[in-house]
PDB file of N, CA and C in Angstrom:
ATOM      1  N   UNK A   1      -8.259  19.202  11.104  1.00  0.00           N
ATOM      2  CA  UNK A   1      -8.770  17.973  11.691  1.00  0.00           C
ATOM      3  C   UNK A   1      -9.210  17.054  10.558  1.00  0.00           C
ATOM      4  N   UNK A   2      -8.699  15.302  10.498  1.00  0.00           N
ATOM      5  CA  UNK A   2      -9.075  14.848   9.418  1.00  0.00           C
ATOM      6  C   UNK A   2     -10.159  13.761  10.043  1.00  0.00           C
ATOM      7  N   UNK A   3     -10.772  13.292   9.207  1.00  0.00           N
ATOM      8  CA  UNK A   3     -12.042  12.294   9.549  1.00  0.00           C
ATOM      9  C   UNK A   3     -11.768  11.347   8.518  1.00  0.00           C
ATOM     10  N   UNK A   4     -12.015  10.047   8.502  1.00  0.00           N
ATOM     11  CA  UNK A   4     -11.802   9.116   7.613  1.00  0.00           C
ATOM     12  C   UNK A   4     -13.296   8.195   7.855  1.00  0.00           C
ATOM     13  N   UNK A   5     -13.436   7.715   6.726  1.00  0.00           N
ATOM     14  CA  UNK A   5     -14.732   7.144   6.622  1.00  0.00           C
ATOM     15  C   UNK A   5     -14.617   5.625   5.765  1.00  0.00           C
ATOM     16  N   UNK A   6     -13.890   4.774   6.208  1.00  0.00           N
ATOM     17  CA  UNK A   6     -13.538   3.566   5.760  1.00  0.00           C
ATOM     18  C   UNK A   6     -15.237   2.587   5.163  1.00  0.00           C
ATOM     19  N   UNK A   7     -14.627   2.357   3.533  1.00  0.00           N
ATOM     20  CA  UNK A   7     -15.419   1.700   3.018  1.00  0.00           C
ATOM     21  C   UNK A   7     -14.533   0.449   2.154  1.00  0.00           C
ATOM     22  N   UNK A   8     -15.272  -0.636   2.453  1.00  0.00           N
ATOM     23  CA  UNK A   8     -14.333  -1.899   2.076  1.00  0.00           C
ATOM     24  C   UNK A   8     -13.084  -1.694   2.023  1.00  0.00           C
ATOM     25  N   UNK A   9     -12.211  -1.442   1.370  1.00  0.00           N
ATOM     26  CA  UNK A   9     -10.524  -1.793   1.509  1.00  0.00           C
ATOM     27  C   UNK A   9     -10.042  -0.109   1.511  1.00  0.00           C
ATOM     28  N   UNK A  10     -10.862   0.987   1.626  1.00  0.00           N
ATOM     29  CA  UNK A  10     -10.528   2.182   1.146  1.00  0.00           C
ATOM     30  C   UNK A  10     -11.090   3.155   2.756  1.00  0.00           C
ATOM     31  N   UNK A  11      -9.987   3.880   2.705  1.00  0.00           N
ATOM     32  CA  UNK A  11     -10.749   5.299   3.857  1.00  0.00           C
ATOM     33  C   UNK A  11     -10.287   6.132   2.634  1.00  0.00           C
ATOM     34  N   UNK A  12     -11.701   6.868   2.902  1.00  0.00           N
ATOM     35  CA  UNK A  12     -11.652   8.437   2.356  1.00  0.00           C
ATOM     36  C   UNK A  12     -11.584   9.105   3.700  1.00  0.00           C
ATOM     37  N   UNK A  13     -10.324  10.467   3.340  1.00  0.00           N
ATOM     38  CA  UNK A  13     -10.072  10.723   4.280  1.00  0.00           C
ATOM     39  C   UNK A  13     -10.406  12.518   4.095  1.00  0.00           C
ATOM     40  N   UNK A  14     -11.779  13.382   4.832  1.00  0.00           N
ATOM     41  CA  UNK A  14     -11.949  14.151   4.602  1.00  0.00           C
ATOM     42  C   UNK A  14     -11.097  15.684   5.299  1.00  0.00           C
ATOM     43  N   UNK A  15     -10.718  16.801   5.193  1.00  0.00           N
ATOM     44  CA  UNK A  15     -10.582  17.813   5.859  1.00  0.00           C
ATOM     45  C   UNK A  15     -11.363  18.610   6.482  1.00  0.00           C
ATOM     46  N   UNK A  16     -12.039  18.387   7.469  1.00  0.00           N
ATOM     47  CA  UNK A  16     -13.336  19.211   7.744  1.00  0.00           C
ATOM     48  C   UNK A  16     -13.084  20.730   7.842  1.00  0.00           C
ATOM     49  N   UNK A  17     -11.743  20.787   7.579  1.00  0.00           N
ATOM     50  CA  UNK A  17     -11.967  22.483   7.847  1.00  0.00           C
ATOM     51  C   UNK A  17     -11.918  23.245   6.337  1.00  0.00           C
ATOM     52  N   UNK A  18     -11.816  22.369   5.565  1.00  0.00           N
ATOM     53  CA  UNK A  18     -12.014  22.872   4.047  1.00  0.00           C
ATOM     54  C   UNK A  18     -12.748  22.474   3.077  1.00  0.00           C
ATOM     55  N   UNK A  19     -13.018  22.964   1.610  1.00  0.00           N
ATOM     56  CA  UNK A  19     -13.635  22.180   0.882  1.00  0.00           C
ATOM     57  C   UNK A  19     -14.195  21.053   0.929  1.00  0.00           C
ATOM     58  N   UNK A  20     -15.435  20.196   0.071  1.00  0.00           N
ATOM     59  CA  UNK A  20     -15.838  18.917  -0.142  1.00  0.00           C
ATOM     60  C   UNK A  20     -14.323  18.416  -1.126  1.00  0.00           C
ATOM     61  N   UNK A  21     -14.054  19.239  -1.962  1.00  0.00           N
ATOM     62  CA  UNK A  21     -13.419  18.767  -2.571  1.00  0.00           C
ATOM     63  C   UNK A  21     -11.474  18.373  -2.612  1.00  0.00           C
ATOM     64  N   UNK A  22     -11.201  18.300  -0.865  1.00  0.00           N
ATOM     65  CA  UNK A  22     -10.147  17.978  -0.352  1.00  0.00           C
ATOM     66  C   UNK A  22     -10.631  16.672   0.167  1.00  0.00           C
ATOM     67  N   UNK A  23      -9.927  15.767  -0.755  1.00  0.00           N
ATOM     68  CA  UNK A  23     -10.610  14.178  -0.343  1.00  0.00           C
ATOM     69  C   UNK A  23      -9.328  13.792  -1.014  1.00  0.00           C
ATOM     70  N   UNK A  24      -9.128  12.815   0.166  1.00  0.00           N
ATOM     71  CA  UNK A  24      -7.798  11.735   0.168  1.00  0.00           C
ATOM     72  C   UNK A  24      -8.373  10.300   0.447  1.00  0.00           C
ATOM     73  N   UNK A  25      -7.762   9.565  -0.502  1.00  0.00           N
ATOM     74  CA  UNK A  25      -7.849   7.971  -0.351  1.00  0.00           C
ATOM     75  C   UNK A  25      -6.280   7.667  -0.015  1.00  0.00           C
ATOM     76  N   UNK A  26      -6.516   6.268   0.828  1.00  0.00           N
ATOM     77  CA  UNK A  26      -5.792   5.722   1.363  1.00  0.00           C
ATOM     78  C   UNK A  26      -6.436   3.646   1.570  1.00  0.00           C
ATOM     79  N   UNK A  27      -5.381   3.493   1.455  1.00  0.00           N
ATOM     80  CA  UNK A  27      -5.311   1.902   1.971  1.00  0.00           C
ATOM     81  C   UNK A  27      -6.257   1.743   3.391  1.00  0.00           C
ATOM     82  N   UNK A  28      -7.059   1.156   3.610  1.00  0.00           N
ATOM     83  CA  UNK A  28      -8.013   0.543   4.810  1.00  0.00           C
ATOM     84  C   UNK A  28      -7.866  -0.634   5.260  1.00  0.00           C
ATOM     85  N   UNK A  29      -7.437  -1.060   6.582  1.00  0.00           N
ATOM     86  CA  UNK A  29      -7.508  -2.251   7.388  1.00  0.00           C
ATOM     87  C   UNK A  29      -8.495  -2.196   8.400  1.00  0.00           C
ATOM     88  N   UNK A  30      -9.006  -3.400   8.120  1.00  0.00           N
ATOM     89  CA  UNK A  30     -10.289  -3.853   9.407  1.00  0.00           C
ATOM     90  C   UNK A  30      -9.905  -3.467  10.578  1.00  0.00           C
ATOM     91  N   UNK A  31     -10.336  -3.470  11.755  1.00  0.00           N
ATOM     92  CA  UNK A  31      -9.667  -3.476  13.006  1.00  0.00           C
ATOM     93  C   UNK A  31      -9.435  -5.209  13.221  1.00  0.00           C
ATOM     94  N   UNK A  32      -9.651  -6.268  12.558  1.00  0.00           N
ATOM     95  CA  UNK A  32      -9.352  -7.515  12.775  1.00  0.00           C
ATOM     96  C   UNK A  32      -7.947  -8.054  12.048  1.00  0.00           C
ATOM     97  N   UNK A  33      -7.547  -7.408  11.020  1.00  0.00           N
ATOM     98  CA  UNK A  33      -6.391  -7.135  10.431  1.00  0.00           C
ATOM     99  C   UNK A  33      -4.924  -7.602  11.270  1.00  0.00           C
ATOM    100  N   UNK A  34      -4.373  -8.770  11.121  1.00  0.00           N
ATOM    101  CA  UNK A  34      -3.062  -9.728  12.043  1.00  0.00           C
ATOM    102  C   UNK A  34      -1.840  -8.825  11.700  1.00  0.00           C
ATOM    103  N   UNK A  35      -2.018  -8.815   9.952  1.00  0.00           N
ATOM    104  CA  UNK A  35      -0.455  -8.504   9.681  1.00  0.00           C
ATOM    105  C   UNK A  35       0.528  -9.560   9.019  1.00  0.00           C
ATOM    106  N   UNK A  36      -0.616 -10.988   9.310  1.00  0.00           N
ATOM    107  CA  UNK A  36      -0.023 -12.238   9.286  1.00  0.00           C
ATOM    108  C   UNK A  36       0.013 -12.391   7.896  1.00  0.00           C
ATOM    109  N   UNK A  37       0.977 -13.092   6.726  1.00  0.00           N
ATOM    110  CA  UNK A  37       1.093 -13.339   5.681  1.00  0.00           C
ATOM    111  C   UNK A  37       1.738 -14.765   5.583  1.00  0.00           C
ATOM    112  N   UNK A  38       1.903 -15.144   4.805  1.00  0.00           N
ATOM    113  CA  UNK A  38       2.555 -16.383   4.463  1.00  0.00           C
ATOM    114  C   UNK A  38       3.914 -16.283   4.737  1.00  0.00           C
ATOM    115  N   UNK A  39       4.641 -17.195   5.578  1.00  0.00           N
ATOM    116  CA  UNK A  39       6.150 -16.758   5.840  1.00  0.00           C
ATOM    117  C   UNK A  39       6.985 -16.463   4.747  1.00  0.00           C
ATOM    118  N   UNK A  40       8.284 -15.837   4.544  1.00  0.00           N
ATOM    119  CA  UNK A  40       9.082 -16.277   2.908  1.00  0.00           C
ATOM    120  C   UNK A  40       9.701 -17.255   3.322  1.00  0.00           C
ATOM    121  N   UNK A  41       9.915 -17.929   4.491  1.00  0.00           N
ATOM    122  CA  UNK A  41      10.720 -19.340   4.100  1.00  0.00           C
ATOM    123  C   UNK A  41       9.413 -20.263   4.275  1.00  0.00           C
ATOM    124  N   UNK A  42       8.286 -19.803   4.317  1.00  0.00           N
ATOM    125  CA  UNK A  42       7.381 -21.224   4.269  1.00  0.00           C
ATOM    126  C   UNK A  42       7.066 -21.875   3.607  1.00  0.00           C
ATOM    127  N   UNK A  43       6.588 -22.976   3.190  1.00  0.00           N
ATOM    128  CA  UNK A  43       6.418 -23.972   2.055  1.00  0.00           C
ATOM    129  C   UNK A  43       5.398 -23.681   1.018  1.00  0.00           C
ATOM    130  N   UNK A  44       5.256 -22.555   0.851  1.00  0.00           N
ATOM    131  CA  UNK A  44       4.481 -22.146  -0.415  1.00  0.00           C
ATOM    132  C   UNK A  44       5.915 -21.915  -1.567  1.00  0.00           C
ATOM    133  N   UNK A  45       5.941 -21.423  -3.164  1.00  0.00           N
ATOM    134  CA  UNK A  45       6.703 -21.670  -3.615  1.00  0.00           C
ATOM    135  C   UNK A  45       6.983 -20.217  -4.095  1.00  0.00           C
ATOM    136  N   UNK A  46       8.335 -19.711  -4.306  1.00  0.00           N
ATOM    137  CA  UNK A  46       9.196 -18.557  -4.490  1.00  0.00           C
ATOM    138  C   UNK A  46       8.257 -17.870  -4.962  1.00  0.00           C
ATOM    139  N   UNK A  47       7.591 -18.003  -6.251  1.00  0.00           N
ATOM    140  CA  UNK A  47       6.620 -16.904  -6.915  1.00  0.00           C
ATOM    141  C   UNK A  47       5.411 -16.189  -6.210  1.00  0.00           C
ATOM    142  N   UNK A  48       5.370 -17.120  -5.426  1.00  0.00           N
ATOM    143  CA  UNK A  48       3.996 -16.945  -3.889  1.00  0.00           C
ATOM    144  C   UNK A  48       4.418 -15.605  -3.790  1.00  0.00           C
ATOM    145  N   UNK A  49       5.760 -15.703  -3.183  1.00  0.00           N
ATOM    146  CA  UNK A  49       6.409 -14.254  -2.464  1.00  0.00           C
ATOM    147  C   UNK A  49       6.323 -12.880  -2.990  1.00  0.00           C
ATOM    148  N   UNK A  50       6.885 -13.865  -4.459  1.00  0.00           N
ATOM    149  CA  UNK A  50       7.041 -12.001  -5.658  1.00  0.00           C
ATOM    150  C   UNK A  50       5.663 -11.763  -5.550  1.00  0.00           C
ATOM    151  N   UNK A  51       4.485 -12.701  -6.039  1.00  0.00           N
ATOM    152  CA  UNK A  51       3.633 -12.207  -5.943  1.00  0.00           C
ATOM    153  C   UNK A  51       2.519 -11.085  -5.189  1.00  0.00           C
ATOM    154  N   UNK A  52       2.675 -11.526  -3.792  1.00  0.00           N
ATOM    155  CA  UNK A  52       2.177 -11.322  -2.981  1.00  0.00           C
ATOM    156  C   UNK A  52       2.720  -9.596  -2.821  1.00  0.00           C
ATOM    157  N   UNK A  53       3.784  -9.374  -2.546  1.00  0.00           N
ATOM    158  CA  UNK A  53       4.698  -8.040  -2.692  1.00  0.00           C
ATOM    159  C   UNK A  53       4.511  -6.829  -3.853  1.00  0.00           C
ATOM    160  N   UNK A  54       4.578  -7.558  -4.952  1.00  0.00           N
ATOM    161  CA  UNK A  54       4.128  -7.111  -5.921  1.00  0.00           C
ATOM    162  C   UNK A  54       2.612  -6.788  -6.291  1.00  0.00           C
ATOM    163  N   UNK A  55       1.659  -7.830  -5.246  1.00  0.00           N
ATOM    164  CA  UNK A  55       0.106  -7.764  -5.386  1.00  0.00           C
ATOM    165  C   UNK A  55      -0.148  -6.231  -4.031  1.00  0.00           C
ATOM    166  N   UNK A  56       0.707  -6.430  -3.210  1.00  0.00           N
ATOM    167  CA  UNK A  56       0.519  -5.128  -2.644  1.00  0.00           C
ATOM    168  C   UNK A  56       1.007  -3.980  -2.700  1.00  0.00           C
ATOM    169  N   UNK A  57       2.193  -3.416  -3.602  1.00  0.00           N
ATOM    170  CA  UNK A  57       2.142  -2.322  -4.341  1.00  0.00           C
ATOM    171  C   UNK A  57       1.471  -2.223  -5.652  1.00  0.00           C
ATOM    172  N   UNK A  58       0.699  -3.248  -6.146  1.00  0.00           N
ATOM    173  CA  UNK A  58      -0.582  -2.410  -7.279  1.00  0.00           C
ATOM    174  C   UNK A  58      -1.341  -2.148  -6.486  1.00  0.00           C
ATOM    175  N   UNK A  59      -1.700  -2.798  -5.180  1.00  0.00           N
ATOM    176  CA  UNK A  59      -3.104  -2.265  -4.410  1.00  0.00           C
ATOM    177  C   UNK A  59      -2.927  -0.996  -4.014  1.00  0.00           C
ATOM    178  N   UNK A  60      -1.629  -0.979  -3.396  1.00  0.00           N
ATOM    179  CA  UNK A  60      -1.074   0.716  -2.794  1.00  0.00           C
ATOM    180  C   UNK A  60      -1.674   1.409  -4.186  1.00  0.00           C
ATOM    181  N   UNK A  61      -0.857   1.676  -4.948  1.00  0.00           N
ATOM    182  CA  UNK A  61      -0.735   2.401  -6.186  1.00  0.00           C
ATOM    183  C   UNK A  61      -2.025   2.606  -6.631  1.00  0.00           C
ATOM    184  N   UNK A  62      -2.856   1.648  -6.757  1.00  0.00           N
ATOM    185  CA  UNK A  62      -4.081   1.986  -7.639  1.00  0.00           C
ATOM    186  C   UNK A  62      -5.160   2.750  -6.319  1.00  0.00           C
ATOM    187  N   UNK A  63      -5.020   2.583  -4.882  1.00  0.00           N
ATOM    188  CA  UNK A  63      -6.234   2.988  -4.283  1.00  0.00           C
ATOM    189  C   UNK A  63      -5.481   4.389  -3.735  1.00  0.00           C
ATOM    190  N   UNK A  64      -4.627   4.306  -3.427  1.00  0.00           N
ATOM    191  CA  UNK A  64      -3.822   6.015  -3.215  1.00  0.00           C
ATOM    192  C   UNK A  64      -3.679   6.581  -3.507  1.00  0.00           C
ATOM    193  N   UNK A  65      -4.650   8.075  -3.067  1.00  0.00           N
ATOM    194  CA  UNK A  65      -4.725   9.101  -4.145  1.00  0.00           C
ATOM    195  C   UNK A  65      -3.391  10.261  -4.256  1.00  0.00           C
ATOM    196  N   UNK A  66      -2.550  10.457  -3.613  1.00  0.00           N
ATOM    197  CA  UNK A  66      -1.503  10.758  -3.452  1.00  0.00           C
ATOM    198  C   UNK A  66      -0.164  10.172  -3.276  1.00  0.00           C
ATOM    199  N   UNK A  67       1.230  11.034  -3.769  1.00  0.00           N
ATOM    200  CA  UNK A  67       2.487  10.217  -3.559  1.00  0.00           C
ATOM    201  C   UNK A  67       2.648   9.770  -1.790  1.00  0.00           C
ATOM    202  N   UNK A  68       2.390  10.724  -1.162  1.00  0.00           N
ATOM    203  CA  UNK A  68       2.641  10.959   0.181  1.00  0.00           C
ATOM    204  C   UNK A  68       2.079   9.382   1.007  1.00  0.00           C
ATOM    205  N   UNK A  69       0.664   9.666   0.588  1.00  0.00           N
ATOM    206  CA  UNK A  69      -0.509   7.838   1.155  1.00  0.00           C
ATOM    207  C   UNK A  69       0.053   7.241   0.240  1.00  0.00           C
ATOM    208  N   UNK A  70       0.824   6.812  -0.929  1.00  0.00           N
ATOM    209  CA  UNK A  70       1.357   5.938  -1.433  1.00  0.00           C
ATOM    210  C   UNK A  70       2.702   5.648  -0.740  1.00  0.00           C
ATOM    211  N   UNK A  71       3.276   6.440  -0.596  1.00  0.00           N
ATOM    212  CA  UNK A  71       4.931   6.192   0.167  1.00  0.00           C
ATOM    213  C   UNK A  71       4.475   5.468   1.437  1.00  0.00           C
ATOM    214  N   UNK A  72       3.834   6.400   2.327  1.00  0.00           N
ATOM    215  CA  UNK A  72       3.296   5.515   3.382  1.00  0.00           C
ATOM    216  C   UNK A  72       2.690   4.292   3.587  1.00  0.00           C
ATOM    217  N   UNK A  73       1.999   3.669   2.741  1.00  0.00           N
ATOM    218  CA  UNK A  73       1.742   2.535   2.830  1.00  0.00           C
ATOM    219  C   UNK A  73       2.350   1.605   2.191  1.00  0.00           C
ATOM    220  N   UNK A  74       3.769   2.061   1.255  1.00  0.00           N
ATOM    221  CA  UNK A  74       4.877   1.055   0.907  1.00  0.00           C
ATOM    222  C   UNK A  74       5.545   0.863   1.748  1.00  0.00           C
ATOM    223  N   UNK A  75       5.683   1.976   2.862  1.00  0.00           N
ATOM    224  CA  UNK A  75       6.387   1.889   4.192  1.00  0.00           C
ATOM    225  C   UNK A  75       5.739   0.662   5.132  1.00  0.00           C
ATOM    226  N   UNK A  76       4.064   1.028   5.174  1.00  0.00           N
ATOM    227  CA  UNK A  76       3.771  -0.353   6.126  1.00  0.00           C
ATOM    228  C   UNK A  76       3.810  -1.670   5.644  1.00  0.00           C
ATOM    229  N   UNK A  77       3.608  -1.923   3.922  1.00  0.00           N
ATOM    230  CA  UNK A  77       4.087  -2.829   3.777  1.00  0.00           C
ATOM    231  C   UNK A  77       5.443  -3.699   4.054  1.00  0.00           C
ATOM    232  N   UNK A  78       5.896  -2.559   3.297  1.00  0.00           N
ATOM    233  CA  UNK A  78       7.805  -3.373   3.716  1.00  0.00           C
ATOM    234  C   UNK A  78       7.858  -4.167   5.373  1.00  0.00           C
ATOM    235  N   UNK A  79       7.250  -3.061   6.569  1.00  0.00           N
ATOM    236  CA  UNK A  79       7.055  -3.623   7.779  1.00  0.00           C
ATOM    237  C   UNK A  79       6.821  -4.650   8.082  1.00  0.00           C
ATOM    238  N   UNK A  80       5.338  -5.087   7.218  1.00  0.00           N
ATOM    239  CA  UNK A  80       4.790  -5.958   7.964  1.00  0.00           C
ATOM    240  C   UNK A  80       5.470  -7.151   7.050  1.00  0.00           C
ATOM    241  N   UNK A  81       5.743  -6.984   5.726  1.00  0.00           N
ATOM    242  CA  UNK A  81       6.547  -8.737   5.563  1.00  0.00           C
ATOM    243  C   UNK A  81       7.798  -8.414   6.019  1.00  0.00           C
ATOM    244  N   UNK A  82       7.956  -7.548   6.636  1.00  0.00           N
ATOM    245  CA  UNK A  82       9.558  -7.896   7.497  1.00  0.00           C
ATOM    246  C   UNK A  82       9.317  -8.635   8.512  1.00  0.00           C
ATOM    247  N   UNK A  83       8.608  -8.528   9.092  1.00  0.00           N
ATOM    248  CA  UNK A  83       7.745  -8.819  10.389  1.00  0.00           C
ATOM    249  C   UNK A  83       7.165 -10.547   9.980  1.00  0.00           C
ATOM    250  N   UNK A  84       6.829 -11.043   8.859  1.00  0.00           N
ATOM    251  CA  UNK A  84       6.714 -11.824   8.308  1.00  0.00           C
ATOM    252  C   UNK A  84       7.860 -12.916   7.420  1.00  0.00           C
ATOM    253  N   UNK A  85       9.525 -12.298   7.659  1.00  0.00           N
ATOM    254  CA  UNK A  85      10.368 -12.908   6.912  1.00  0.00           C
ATOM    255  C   UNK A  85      11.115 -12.402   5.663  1.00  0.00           C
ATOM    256  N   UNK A  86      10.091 -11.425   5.300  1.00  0.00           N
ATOM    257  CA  UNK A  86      10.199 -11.122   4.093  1.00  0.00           C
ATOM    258  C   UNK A  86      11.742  -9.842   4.092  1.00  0.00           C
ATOM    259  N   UNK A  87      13.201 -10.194   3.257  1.00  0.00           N
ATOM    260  CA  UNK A  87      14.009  -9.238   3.708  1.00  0.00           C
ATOM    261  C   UNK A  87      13.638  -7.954   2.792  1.00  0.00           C
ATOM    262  N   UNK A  88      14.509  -6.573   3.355  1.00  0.00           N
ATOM    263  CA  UNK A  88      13.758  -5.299   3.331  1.00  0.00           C
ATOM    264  C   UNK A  88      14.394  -5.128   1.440  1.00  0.00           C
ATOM    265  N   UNK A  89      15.568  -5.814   1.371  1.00  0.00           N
ATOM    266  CA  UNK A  89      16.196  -5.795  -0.276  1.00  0.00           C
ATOM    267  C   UNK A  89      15.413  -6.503  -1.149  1.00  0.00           C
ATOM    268  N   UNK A  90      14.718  -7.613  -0.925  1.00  0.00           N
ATOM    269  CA  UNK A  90      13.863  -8.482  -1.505  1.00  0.00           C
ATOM    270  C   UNK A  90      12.410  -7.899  -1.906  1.00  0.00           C
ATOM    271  N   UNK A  91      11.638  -7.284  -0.599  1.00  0.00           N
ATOM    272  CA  UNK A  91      10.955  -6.025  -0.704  1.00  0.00           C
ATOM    273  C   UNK A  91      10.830  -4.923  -1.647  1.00  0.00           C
ATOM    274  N   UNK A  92      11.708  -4.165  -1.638  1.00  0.00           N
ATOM    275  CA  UNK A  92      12.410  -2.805  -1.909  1.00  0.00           C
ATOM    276  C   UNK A  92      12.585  -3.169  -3.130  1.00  0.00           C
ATOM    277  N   UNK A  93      13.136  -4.748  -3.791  1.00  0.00           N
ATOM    278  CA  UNK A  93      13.701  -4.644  -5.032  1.00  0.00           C
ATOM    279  C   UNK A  93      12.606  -4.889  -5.878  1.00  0.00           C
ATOM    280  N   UNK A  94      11.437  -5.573  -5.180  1.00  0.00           N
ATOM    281  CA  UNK A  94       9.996  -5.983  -6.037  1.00  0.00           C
ATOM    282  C   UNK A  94       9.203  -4.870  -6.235  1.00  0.00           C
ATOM    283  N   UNK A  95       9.354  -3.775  -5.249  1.00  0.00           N
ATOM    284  CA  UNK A  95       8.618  -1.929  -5.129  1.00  0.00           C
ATOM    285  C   UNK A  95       9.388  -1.489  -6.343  1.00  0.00           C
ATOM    286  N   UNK A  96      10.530  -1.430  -6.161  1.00  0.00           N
ATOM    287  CA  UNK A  96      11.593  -0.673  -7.086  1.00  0.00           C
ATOM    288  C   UNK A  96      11.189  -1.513  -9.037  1.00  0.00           C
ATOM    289  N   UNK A  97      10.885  -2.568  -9.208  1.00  0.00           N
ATOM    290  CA  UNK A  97      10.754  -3.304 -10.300  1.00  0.00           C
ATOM    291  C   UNK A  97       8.783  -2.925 -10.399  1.00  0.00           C
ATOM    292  N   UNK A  98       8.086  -2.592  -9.243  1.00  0.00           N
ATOM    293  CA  UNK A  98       6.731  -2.740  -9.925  1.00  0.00           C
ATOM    294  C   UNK A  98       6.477  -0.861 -10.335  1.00  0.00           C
ATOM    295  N   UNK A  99       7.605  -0.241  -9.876  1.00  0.00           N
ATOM    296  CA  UNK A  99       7.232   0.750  -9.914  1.00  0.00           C
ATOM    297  C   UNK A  99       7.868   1.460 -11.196  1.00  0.00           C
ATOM    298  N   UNK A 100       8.876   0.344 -11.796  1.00  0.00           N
ATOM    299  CA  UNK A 100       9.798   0.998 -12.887  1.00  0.00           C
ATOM    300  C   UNK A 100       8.729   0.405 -14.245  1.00  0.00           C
ATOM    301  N   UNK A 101       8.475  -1.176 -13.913  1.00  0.00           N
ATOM    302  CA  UNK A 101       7.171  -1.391 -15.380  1.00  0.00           C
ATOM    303  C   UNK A 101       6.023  -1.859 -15.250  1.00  0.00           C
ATOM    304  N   UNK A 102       5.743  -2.178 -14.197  1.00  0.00           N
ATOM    305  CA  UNK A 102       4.273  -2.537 -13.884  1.00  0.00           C
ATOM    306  C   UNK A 102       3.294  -1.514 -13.033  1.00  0.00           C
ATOM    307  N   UNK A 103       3.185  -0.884 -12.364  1.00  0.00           N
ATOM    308  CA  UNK A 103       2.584  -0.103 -12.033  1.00  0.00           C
ATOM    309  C   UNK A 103       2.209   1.473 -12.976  1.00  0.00           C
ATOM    310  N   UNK A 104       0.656   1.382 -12.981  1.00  0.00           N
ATOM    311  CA  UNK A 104       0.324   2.474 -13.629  1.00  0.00           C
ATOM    312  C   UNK A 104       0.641   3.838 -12.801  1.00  0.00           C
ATOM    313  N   UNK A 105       1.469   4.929 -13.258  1.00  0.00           N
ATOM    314  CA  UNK A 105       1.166   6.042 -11.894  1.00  0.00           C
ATOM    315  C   UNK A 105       0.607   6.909 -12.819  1.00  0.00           C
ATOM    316  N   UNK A 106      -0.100   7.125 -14.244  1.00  0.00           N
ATOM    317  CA  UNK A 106      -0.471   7.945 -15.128  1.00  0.00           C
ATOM    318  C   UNK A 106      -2.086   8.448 -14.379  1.00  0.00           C
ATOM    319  N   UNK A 107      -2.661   7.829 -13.935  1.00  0.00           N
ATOM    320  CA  UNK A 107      -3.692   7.598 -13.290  1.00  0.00           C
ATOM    321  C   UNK A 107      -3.979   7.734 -11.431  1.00  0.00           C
ATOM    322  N   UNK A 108      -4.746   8.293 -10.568  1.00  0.00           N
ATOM    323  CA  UNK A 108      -4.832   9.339 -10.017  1.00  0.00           C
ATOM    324  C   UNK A 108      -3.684   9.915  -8.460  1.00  0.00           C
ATOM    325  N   UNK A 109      -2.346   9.197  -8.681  1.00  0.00           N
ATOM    326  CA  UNK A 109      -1.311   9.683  -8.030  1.00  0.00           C
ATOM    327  C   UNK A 109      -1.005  11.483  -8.009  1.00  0.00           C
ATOM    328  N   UNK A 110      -1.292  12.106  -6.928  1.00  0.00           N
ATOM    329  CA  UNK A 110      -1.011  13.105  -7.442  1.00  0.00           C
ATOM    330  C   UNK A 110       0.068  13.968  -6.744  1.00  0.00           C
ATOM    331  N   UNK A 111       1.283  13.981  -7.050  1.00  0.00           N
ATOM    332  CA  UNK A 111       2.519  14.618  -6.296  1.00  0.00           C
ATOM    333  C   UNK A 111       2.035  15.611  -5.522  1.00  0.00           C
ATOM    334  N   UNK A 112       2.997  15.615  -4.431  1.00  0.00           N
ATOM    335  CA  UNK A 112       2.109  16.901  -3.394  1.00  0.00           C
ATOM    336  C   UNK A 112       3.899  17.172  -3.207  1.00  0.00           C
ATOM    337  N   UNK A 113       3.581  18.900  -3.176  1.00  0.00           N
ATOM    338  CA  UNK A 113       4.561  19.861  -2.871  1.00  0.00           C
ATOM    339  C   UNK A 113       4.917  20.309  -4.011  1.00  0.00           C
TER     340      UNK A 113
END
């Protein structure tokens, strides 16, 4: 059974049937949370986009303490700017580029299996 205990942008997510020291972080949304982003064809300008994509796989990456809550929440990203305009190659190719030189994974990603 897991319990999560959401603090500002972060749930720690505990195992109550084991250790203190089985603690998972994960990405946190308010319950007020739209989904809504800036369209990609809207009148903000191209770099808006990379940015924004790219600003949410360092957030994934740096608050996810595992590959598993990291995959998963590149997954809801991709969603929700799909859902927003954003195409899944355009996406995928800014994940695939932050993850080949900009993203730190030396730091507390920790492969599971």
């Amino acid at each position: 059974v897991s319990d999560g205990l959401p603090i500002l942008d972060l749930l720690i997510i505990g195992d109550s049937d084991s250790s203190a020291e089985d603690i998972s972080i994960a990405v946190c949304r308010g319950p007020t949370h739209s989904g809504v982003f800036t369209r990609f064809l809207g009148f903000s300008p191209f770099g808006f986009g990379l940015g924004l994509v790219g600003t949410l796989v360092d957030r994934a990456c740096g608050v996810c303490s595992s590959w598993g809550l990291f995959h998963d929440e590149v997954e809801r990203v991709v969603g929700v700017l799909s859902d927003n305009g954003y195409s899944g190659n355009f996406t995928c190719g800014i994940v695939n580029r932050e993850m080949a030189n900009g993203v730190d994974t030396t730091e507390g990603l920790v492969h599971e299996g």
